[in-house]
PDB file of N, CA and C in Angstrom:
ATOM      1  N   UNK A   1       7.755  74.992  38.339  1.00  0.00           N
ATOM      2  CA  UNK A   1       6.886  75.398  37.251  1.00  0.00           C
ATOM      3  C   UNK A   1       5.701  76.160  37.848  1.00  0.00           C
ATOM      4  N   UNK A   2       5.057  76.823  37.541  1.00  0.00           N
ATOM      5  CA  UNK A   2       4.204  77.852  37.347  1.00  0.00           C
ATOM      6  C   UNK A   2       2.594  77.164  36.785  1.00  0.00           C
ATOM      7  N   UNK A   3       1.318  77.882  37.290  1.00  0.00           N
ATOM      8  CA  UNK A   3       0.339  77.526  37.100  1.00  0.00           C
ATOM      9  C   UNK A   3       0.146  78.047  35.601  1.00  0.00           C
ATOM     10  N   UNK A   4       0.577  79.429  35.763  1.00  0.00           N
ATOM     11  CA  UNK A   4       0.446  80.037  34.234  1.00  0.00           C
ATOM     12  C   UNK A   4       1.048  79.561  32.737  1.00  0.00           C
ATOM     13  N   UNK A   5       1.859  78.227  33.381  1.00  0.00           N
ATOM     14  CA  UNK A   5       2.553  77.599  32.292  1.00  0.00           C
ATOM     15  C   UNK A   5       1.857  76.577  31.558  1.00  0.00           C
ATOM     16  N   UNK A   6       1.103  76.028  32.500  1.00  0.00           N
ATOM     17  CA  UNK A   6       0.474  74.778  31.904  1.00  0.00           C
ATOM     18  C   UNK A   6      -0.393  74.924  30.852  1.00  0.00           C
ATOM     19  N   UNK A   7      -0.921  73.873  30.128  1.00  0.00           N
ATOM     20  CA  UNK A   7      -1.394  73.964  29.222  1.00  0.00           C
ATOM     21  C   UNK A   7      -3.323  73.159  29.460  1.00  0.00           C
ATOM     22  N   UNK A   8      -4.265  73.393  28.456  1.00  0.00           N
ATOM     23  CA  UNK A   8      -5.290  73.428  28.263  1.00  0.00           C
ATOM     24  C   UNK A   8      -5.645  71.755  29.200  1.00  0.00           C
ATOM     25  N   UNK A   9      -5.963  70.772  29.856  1.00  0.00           N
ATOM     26  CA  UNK A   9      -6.546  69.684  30.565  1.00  0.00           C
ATOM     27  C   UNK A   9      -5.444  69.594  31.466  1.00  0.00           C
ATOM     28  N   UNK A  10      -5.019  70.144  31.931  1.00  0.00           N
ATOM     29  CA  UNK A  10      -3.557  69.530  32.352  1.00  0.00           C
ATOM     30  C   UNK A  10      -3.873  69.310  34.420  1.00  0.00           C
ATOM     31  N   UNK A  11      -3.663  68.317  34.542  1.00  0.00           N
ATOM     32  CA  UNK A  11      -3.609  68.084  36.219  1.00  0.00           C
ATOM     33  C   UNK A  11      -2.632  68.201  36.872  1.00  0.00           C
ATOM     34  N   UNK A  12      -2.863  69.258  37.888  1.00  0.00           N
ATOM     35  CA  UNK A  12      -1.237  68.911  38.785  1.00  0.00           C
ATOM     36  C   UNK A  12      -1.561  69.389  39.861  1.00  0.00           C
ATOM     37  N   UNK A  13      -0.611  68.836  40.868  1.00  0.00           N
ATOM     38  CA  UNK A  13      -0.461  69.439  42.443  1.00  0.00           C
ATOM     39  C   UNK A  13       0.071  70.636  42.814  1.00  0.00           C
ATOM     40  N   UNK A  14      -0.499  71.145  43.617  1.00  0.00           N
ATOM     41  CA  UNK A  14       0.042  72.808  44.109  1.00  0.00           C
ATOM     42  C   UNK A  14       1.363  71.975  45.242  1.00  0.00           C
ATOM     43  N   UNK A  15       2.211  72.958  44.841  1.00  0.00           N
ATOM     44  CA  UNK A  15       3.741  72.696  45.603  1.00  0.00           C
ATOM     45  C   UNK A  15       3.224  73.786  46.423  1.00  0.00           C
ATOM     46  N   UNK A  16       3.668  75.122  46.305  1.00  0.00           N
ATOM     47  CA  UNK A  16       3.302  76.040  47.064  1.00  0.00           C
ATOM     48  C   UNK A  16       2.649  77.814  46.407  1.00  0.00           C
ATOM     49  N   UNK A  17       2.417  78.377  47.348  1.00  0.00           N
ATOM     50  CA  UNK A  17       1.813  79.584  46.856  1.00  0.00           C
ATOM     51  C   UNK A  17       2.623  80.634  47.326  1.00  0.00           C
ATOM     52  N   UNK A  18       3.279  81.596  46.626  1.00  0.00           N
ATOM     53  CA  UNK A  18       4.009  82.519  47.019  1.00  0.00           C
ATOM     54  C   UNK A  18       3.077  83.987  47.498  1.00  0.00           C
ATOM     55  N   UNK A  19       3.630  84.426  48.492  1.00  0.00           N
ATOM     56  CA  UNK A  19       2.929  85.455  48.874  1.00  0.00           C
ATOM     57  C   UNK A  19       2.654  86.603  48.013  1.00  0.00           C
ATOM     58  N   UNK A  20       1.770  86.737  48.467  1.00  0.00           N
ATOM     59  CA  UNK A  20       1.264  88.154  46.899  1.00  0.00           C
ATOM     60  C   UNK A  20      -0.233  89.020  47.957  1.00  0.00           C
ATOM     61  N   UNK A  21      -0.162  89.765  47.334  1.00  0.00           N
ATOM     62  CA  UNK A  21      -1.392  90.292  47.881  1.00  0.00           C
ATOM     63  C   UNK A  21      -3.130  89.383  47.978  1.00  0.00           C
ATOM     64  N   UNK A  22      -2.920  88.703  46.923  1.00  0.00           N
ATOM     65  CA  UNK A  22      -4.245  87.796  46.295  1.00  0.00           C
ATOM     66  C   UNK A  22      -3.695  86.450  47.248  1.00  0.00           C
ATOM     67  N   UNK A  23      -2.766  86.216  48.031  1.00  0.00           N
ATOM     68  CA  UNK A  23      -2.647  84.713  48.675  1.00  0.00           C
ATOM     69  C   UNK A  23      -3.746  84.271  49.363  1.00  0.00           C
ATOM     70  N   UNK A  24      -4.131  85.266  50.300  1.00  0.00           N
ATOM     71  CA  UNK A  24      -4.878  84.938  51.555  1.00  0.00           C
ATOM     72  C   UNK A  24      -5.860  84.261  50.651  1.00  0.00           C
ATOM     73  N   UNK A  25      -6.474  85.342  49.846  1.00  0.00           N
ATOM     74  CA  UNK A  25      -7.564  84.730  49.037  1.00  0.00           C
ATOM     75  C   UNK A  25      -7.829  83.328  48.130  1.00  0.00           C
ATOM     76  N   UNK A  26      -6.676  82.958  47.559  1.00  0.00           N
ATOM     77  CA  UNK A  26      -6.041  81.678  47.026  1.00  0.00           C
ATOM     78  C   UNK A  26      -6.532  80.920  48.138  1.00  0.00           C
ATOM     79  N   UNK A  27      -6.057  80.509  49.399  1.00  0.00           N
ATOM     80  CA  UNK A  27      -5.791  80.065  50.610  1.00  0.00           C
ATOM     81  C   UNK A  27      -7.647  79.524  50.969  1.00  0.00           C
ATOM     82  N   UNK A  28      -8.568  80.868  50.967  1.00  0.00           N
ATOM     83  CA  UNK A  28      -9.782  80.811  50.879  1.00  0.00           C
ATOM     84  C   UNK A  28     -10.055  80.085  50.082  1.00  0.00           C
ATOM     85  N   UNK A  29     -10.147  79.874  48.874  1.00  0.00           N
ATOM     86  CA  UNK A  29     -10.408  79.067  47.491  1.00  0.00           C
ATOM     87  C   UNK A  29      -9.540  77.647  47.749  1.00  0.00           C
ATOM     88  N   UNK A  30      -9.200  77.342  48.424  1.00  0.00           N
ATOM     89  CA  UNK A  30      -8.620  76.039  48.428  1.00  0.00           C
ATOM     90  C   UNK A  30      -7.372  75.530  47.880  1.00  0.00           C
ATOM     91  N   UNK A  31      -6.898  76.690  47.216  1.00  0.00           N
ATOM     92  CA  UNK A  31      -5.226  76.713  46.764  1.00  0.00           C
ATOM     93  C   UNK A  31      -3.933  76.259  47.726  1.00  0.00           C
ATOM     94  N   UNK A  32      -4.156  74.873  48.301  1.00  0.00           N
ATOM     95  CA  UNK A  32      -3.225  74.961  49.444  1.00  0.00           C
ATOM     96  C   UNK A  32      -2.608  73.699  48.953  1.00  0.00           C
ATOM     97  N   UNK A  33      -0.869  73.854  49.414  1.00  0.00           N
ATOM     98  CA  UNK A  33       0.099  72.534  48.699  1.00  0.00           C
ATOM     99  C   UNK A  33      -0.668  71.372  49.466  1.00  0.00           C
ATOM    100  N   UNK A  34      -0.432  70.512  48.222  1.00  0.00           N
ATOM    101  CA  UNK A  34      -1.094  69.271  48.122  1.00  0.00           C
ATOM    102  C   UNK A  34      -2.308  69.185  47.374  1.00  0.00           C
ATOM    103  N   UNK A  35      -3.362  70.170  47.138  1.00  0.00           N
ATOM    104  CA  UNK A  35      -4.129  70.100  46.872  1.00  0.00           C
ATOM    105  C   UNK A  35      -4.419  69.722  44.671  1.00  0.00           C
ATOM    106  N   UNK A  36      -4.863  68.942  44.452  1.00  0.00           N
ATOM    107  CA  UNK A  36      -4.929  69.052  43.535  1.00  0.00           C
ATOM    108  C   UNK A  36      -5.745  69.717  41.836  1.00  0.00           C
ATOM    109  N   UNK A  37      -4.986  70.308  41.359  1.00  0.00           N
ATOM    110  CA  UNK A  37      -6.073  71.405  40.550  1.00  0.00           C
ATOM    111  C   UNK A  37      -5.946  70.544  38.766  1.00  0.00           C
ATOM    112  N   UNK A  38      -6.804  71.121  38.056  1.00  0.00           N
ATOM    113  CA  UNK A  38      -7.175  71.044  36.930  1.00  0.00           C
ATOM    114  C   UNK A  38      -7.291  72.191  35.730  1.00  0.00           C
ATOM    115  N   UNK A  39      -6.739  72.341  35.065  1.00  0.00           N
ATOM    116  CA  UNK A  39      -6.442  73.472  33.988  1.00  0.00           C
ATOM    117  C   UNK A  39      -7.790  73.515  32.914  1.00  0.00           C
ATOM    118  N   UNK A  40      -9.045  74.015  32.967  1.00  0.00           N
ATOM    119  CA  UNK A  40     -10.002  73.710  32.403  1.00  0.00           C
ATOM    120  C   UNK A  40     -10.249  74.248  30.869  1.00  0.00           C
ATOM    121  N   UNK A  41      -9.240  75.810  31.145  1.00  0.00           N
ATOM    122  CA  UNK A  41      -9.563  76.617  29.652  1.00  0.00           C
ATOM    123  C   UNK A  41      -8.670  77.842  29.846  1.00  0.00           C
ATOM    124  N   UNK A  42      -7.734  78.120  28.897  1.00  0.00           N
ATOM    125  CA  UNK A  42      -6.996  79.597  29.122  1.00  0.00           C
ATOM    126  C   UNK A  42      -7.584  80.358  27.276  1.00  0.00           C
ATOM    127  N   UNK A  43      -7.635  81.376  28.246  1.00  0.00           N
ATOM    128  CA  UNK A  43      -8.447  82.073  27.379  1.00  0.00           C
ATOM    129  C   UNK A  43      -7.237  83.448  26.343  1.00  0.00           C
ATOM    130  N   UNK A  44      -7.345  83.348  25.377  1.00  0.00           N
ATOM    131  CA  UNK A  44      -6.361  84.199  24.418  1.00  0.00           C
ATOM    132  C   UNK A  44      -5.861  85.260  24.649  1.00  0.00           C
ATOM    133  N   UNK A  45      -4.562  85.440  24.510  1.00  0.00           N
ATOM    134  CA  UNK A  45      -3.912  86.547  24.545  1.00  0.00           C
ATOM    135  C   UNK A  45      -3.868  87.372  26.217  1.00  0.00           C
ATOM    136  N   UNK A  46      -2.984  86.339  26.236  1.00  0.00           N
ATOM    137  CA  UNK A  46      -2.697  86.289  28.167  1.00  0.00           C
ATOM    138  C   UNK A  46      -3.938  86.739  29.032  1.00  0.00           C
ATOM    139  N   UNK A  47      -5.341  85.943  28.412  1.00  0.00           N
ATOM    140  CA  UNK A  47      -6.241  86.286  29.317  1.00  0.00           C
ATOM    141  C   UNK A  47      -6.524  85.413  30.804  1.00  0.00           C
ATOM    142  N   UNK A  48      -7.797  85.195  31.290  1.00  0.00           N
ATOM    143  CA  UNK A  48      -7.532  84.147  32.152  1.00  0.00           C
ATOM    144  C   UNK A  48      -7.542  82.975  32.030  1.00  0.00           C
ATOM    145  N   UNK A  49      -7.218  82.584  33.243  1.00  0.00           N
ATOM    146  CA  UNK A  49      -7.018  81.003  33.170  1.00  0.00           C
ATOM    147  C   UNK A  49      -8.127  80.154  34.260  1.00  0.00           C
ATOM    148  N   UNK A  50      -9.310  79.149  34.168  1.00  0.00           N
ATOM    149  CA  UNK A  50      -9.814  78.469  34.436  1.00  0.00           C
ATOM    150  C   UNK A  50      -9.603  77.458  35.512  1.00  0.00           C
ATOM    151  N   UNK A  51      -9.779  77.057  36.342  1.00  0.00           N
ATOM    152  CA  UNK A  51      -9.409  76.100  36.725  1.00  0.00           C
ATOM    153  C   UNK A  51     -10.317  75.302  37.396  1.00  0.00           C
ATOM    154  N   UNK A  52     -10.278  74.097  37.693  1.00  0.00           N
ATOM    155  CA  UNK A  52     -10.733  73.447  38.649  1.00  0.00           C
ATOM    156  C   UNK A  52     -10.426  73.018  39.893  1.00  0.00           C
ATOM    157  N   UNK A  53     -10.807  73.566  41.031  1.00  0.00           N
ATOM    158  CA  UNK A  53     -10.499  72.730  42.248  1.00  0.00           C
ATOM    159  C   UNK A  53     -11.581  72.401  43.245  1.00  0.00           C
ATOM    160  N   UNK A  54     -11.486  71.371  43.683  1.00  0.00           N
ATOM    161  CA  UNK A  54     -12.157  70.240  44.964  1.00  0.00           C
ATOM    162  C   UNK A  54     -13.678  70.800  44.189  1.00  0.00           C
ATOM    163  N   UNK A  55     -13.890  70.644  42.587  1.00  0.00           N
ATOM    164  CA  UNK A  55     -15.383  70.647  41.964  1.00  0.00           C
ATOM    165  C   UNK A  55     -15.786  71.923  41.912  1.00  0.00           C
ATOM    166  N   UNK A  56     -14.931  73.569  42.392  1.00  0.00           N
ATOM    167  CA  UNK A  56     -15.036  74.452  41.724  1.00  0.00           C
ATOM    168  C   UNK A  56     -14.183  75.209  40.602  1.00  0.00           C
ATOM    169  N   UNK A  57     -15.282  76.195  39.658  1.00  0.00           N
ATOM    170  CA  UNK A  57     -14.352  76.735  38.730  1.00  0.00           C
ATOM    171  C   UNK A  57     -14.276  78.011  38.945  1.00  0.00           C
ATOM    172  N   UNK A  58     -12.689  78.224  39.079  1.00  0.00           N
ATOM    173  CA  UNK A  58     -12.106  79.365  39.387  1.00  0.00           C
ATOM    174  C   UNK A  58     -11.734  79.815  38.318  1.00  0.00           C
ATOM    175  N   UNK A  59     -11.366  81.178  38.177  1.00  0.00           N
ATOM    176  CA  UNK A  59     -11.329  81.734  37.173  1.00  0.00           C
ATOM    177  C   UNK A  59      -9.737  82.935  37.678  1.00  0.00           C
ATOM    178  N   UNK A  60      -8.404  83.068  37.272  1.00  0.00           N
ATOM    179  CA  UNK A  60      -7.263  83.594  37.927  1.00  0.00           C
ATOM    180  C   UNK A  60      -6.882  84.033  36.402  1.00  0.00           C
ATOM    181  N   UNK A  61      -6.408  85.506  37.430  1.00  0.00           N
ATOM    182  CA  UNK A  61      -5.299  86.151  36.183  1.00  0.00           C
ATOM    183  C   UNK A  61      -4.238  85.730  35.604  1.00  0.00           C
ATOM    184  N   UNK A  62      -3.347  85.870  34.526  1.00  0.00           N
ATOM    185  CA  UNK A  62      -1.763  85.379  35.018  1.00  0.00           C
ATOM    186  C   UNK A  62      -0.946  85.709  35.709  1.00  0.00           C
ATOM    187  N   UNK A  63      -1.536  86.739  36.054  1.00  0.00           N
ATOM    188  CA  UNK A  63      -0.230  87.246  37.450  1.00  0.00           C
ATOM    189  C   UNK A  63      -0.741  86.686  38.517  1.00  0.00           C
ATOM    190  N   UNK A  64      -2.069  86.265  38.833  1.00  0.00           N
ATOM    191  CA  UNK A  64      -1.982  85.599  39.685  1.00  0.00           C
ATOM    192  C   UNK A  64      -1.985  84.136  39.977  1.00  0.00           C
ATOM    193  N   UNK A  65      -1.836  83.536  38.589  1.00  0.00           N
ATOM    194  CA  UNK A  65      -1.316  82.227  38.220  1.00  0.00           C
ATOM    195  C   UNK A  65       0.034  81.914  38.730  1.00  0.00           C
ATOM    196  N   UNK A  66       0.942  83.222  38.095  1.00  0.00           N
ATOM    197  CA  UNK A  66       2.019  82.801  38.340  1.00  0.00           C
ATOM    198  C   UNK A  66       2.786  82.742  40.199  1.00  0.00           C
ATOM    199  N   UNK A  67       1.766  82.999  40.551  1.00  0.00           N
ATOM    200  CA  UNK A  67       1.918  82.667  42.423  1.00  0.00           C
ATOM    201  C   UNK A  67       1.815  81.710  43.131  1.00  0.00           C
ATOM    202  N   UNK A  68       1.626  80.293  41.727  1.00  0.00           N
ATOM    203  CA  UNK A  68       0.947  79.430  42.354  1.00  0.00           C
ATOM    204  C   UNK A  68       2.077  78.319  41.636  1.00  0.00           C
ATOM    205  N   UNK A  69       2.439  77.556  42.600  1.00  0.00           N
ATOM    206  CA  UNK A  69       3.807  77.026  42.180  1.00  0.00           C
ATOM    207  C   UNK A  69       3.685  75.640  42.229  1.00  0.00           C
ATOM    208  N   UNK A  70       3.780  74.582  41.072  1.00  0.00           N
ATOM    209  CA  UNK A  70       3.257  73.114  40.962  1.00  0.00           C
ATOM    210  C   UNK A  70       4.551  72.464  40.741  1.00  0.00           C
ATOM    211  N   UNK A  71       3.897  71.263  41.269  1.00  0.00           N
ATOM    212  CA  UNK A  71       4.959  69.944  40.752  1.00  0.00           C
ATOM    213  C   UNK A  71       5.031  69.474  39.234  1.00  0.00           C
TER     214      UNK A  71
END
């Protein structure tokens, strides 16, 4: 499943991150398997998506949601 899938409070673990141009940067931000994130607010009409991790809020496209691969 996909980060871009989840829905509005939703908690889950990063399985892994597929390479993309935006990884390294993910990687920087703390996007690394195991780590656990928080779905804070997706915003209308495939805008972005919110998140929480280790107490920051990130803010990701859906394309670059969908790089980010959960349990």
């Amino acid at each position: 499943m996909k980060l871009s899938e989840l829905k509005k409070n939703s908690s889950v673990v990063i399985a892994e991150v597929l390479e993309s141009d935006i990884s390294l940067k993910l990687f920087e931000f703390g996007f690394l398997p195991g780590a656990e994130i928080t779905v804070v607010n997706k915003a209308p009409f495939n805008g972005p998506i919110y998140v929480s991790i280790d107490g920051a809020l990130i803010s990701l496209r859906k394309a670059e949601a969908e790089t980010v691969i959960i349990k």
